[in-house]
Protein backbone atom coordinates (compact mmCIF):
# COMPACT_ATOMS: atom_id res chain seq x y z
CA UNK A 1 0.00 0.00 0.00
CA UNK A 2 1.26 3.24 -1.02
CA UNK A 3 2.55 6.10 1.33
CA UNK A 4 -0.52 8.31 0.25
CA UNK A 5 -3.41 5.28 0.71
CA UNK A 6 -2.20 4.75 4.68
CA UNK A 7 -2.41 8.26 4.88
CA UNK A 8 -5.88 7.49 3.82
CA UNK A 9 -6.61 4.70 6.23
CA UNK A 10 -5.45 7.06 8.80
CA UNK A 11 -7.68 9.43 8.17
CA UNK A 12 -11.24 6.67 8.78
CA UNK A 13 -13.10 8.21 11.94
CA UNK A 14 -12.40 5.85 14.63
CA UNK A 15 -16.06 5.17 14.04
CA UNK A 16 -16.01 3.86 10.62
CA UNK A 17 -12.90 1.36 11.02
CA UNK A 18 -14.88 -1.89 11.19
CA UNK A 19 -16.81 -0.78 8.01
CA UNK A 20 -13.10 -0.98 5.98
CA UNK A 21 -12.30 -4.05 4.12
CA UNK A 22 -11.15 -6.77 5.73
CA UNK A 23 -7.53 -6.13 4.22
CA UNK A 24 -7.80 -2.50 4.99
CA UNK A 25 -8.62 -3.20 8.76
CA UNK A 26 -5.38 -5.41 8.94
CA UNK A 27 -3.25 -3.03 6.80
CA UNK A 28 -4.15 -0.59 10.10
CA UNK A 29 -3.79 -3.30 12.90
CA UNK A 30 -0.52 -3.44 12.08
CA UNK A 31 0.09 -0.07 11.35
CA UNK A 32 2.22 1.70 14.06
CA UNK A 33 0.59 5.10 13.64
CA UNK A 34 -2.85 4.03 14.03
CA UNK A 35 -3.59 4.79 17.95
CA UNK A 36 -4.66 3.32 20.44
CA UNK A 37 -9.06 4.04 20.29
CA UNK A 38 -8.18 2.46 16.85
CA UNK A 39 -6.35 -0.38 18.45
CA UNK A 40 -9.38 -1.32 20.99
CA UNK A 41 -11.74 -1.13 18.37
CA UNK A 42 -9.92 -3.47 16.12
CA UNK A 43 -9.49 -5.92 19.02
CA UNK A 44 -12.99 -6.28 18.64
CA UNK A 45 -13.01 -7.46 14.92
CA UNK A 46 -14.17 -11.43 14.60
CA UNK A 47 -11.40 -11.16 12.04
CA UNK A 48 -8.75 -13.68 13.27
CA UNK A 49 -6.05 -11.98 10.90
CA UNK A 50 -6.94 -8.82 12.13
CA UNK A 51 -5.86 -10.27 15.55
CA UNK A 52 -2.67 -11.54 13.98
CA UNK A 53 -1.72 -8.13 13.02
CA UNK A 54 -2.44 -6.76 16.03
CA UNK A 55 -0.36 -9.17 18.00
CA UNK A 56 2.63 -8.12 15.84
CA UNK A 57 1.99 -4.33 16.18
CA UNK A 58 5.04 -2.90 18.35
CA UNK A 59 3.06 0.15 18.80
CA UNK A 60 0.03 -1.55 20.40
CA UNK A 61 -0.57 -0.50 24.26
CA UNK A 62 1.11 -3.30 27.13
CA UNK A 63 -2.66 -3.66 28.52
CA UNK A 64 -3.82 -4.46 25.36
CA UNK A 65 -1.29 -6.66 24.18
CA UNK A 66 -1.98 -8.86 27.52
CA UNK A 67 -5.75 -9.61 26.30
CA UNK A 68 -4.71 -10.22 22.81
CA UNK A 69 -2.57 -12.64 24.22
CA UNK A 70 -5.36 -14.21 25.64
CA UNK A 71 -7.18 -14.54 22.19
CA UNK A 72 -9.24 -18.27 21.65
CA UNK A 73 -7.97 -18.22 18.34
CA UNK A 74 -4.30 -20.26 18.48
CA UNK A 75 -3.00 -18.73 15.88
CA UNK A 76 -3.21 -15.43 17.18
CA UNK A 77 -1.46 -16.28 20.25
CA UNK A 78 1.21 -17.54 18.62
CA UNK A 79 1.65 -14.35 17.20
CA UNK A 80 2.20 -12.89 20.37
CA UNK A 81 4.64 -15.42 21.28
CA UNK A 82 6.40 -14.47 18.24
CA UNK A 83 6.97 -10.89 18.98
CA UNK A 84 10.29 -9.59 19.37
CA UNK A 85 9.36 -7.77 23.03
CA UNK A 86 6.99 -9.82 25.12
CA UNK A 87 6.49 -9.59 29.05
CA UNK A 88 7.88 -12.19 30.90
CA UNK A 89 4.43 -12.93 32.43
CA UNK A 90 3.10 -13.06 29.00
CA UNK A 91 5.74 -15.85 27.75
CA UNK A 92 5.48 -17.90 30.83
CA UNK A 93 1.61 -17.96 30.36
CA UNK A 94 2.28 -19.33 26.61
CA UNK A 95 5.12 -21.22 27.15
CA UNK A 96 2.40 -23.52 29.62
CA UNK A 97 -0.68 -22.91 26.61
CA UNK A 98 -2.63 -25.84 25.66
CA UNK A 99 -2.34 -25.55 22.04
CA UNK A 100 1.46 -27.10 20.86
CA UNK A 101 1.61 -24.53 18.08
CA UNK A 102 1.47 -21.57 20.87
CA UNK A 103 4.18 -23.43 22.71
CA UNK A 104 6.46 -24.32 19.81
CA UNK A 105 6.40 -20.18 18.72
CA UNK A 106 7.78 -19.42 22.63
CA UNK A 107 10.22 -22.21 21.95
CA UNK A 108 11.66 -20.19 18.64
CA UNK A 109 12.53 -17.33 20.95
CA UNK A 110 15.98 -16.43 21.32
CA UNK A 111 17.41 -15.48 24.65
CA UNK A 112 14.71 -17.34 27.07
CA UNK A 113 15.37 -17.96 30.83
CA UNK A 114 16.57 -21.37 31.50
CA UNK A 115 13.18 -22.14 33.48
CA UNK A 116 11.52 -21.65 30.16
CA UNK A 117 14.42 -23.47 28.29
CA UNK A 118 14.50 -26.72 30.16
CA UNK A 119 10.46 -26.69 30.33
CA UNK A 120 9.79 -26.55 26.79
CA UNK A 121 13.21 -29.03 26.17
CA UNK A 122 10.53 -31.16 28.41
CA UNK A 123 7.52 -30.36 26.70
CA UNK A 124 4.84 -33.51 26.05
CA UNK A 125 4.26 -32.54 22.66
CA UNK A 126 7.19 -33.97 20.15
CA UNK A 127 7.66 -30.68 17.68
CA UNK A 128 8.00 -28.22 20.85
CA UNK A 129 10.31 -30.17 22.09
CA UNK A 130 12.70 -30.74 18.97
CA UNK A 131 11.60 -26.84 18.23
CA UNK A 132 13.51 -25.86 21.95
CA UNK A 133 16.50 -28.67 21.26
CA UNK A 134 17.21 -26.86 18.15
CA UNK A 135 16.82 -23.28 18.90
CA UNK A 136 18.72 -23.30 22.32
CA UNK A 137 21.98 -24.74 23.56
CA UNK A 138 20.98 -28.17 25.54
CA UNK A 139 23.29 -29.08 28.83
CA UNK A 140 25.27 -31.80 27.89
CA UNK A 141 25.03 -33.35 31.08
CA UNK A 142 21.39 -33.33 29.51
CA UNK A 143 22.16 -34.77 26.49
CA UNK A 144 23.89 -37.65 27.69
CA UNK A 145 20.56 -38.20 30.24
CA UNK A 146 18.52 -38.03 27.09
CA UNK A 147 20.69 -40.50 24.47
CA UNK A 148 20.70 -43.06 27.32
CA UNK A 149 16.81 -42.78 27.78
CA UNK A 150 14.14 -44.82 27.13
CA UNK A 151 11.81 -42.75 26.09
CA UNK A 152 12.12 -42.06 22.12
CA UNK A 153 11.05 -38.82 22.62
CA UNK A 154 14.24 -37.80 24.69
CA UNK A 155 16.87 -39.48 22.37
CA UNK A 156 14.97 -37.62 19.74
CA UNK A 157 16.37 -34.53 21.61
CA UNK A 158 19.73 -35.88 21.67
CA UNK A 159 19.59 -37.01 17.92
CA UNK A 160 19.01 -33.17 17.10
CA UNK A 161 20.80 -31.26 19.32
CA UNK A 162 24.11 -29.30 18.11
CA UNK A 163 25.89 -29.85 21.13
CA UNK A 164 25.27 -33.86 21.18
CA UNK A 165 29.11 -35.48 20.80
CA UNK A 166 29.72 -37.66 18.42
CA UNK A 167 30.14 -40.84 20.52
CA UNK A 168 26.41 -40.03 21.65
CA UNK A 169 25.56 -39.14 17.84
CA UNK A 170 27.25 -43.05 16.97
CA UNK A 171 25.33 -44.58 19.42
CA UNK A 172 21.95 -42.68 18.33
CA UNK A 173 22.67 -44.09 14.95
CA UNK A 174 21.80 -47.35 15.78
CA UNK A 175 19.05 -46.73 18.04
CA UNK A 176 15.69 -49.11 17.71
CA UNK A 177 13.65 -45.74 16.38
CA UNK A 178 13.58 -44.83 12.91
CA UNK A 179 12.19 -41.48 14.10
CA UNK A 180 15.33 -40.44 16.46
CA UNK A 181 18.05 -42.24 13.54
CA UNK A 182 16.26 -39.90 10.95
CA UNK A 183 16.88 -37.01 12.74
CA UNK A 184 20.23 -37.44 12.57
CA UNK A 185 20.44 -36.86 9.36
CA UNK A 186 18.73 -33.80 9.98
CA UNK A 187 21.13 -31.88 12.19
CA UNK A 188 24.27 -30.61 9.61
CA UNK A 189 24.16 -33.68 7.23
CA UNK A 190 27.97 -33.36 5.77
CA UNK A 191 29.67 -32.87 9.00
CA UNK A 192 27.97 -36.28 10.36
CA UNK A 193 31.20 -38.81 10.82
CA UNK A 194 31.56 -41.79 7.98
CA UNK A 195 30.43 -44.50 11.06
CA UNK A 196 27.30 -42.57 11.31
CA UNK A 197 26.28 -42.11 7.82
CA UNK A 198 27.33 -46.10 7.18
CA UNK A 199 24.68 -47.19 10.47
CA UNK A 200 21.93 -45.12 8.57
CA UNK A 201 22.39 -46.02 4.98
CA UNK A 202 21.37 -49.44 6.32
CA UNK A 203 18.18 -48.76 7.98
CA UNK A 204 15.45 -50.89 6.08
CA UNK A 205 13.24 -47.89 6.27
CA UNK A 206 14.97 -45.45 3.94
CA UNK A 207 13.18 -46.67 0.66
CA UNK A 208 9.72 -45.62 2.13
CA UNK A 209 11.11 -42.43 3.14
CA UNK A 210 12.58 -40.64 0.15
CA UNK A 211 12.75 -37.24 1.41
CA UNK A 212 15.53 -38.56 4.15
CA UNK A 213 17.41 -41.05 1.06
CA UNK A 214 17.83 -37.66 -0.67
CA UNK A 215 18.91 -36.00 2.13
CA UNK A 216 21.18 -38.89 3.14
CA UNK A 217 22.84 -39.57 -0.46
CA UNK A 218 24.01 -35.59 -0.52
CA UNK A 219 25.40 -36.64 2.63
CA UNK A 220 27.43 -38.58 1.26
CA UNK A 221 28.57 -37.19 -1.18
CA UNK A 222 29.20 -33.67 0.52
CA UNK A 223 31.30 -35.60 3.28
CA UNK A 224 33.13 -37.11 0.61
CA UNK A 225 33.87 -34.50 -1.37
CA UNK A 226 37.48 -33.51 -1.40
CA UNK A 227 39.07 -37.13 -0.37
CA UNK A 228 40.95 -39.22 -2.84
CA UNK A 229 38.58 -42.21 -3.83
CA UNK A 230 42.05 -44.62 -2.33
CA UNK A 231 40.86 -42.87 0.95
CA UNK A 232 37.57 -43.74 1.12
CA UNK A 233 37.44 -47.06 3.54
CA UNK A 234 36.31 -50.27 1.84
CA UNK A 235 34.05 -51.04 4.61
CA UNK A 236 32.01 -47.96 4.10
CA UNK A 237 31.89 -48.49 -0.15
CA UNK A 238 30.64 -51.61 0.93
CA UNK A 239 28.39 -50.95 3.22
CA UNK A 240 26.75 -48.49 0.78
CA UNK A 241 26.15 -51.26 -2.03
CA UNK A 242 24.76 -53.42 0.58
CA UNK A 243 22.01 -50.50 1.31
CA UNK A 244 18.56 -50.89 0.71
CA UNK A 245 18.38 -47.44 -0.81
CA UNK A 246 19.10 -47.73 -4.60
CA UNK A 247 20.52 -43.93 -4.26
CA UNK A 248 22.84 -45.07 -2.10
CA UNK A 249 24.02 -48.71 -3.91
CA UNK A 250 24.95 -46.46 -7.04
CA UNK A 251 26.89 -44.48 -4.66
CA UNK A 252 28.65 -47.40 -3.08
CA UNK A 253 29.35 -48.60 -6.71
CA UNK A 254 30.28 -45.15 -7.77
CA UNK A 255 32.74 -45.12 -4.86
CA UNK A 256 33.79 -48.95 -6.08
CA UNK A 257 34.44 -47.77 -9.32
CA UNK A 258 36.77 -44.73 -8.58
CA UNK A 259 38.39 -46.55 -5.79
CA UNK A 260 39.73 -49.23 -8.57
CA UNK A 261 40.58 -47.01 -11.36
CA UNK A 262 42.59 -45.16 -8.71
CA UNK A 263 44.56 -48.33 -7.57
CA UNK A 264 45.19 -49.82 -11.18
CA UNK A 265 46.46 -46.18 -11.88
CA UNK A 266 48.75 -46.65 -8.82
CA UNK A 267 50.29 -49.50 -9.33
CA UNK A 268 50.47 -48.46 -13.24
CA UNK A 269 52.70 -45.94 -11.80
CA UNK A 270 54.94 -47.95 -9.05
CA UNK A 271 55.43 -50.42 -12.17
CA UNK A 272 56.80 -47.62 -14.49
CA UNK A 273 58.90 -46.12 -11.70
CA UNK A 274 60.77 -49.75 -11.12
CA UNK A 275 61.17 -49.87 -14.41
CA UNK A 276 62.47 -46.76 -15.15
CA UNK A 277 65.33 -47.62 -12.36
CA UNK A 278 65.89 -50.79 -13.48
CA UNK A 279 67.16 -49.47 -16.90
């Protein structure tokens, strides 16, 4: 919207605002300069994207703010959640709301006390959970509570953490979950050690899951990119043809491939050289 059609919008009597379009009324929710009678009487629309915009307004009064954040409509309070300044009341009140959406936008938020932190890194719901693991440093001392546990849902933690070490991350790779292995291969692919990446490409459910095979086979071949094919191990070419992913057999055969070429080059060479000083 142009400079000269807010200027417009400014201009509605107070009275007239819930007669504006519905994307004219959230063009001045969210407007900064729209004041405050405007404000309450927008609060009032049944318009839950009116709401939304409100909730992101930086202009819009503390006292006001606090019932928005009290809104039915999820949506609208995770909105709030998402605002760059929210009152600590406020966030403790979402961080506990009963709708995992709310929760998971509180768990996005940089630079939350470690109450909050460790309560959403506890959270029932699965995607709040992995939201807080990957948003916020996790203790290690946590991590290594987690990895060990027998509940899925904490190893899943672990399995996407950026502070889990890699003897954790090794064992993780062979855990009895698909779910927590998978998210493995989540957390910074091409840094993942070979070990790792050999325990996954054998899990008999990557050919039902082809977003992860993709994911997995780049991998691969981003870890390997830059080594000499002679320093691949044999143990992890094979492992890769014995895969159930087809990606990753070509890979392994790819790897197979180079890896000979490479020696019958060598030893091309070593043969020349001995008989270069035999002469």
């Amino acid at each position: 919207m142009s400079r000269a059609s807010l200027d417009t919008l400014l201009a509605t009597p107070p009275e007239r605002v819930l007669e504006l379009t519905a994307t004219a009324r959230r063009r001045l929710a969210a407007t900064p300069r729209a004041g405050e009678l405007r404000y309450l009487l927008l609060f009032c629309d049944p318009d839950p994207h009116v709401s939304v915009a409100l909730a992101r307004n930086t202009a819009l009064p503390p006292d006001l703010l606090r019932a928005v954040a009290r809104e039915p409509d999820a949506r609208v309070r995770a909105a709030v959640a998402g605002r760059r300044h929210v009152e600590p009341t406020i966030l403790c009140d979402l961080a506990r709301d009963h709708e995992p959406k709310v929760r998971e936008a509180v768990a996005r938020r940089r630079g939350l006390p470690w109450a909050l932190k460790n309560q959403l890194l506890a959270d029932p719901h699965e995607r709040v959970r992995l939201t807080a693991a990957v948003w916020h440093p996790v203790p290690v001392a946590w991590l290594a509570r987690y990895a060990r546990s027998p509940l899925a849902e904490e190893r899943q933690v672990a399995a996407i953490a950026r502070e889990t070490p890699d003897e954790l991350r090794c064992a993780l790779a062979h855990d009895p979950s698909w779910r927590v292995r998978r998210l493995l291969v989540c957390h910074d692919p091409g840094a993942q050690p070979l070990e790792i990446l050999a325990a996954l490409a054998l899990a008999p459910e990557l050919p039902g899951d082809l977003a992860i095979a993709a994911v997995l086979e780049k991998a691969i071949r981003t870890r390997l990119d830059g080594m000499s094919p002679g320093d691949v191990p044999r143990s992890f070419i094979t492992t890769l043809m014995r895969s159930p992913c087809v990606q990753l057999r070509t890979v392994g055969r790819e790897l197979a491939y180079s890896a000979r070429a490479a020696s019958g080059a060598e030893s091309s060479a070593t043969v020349t050289r001995i008989g270069g000083a035999v002469r």
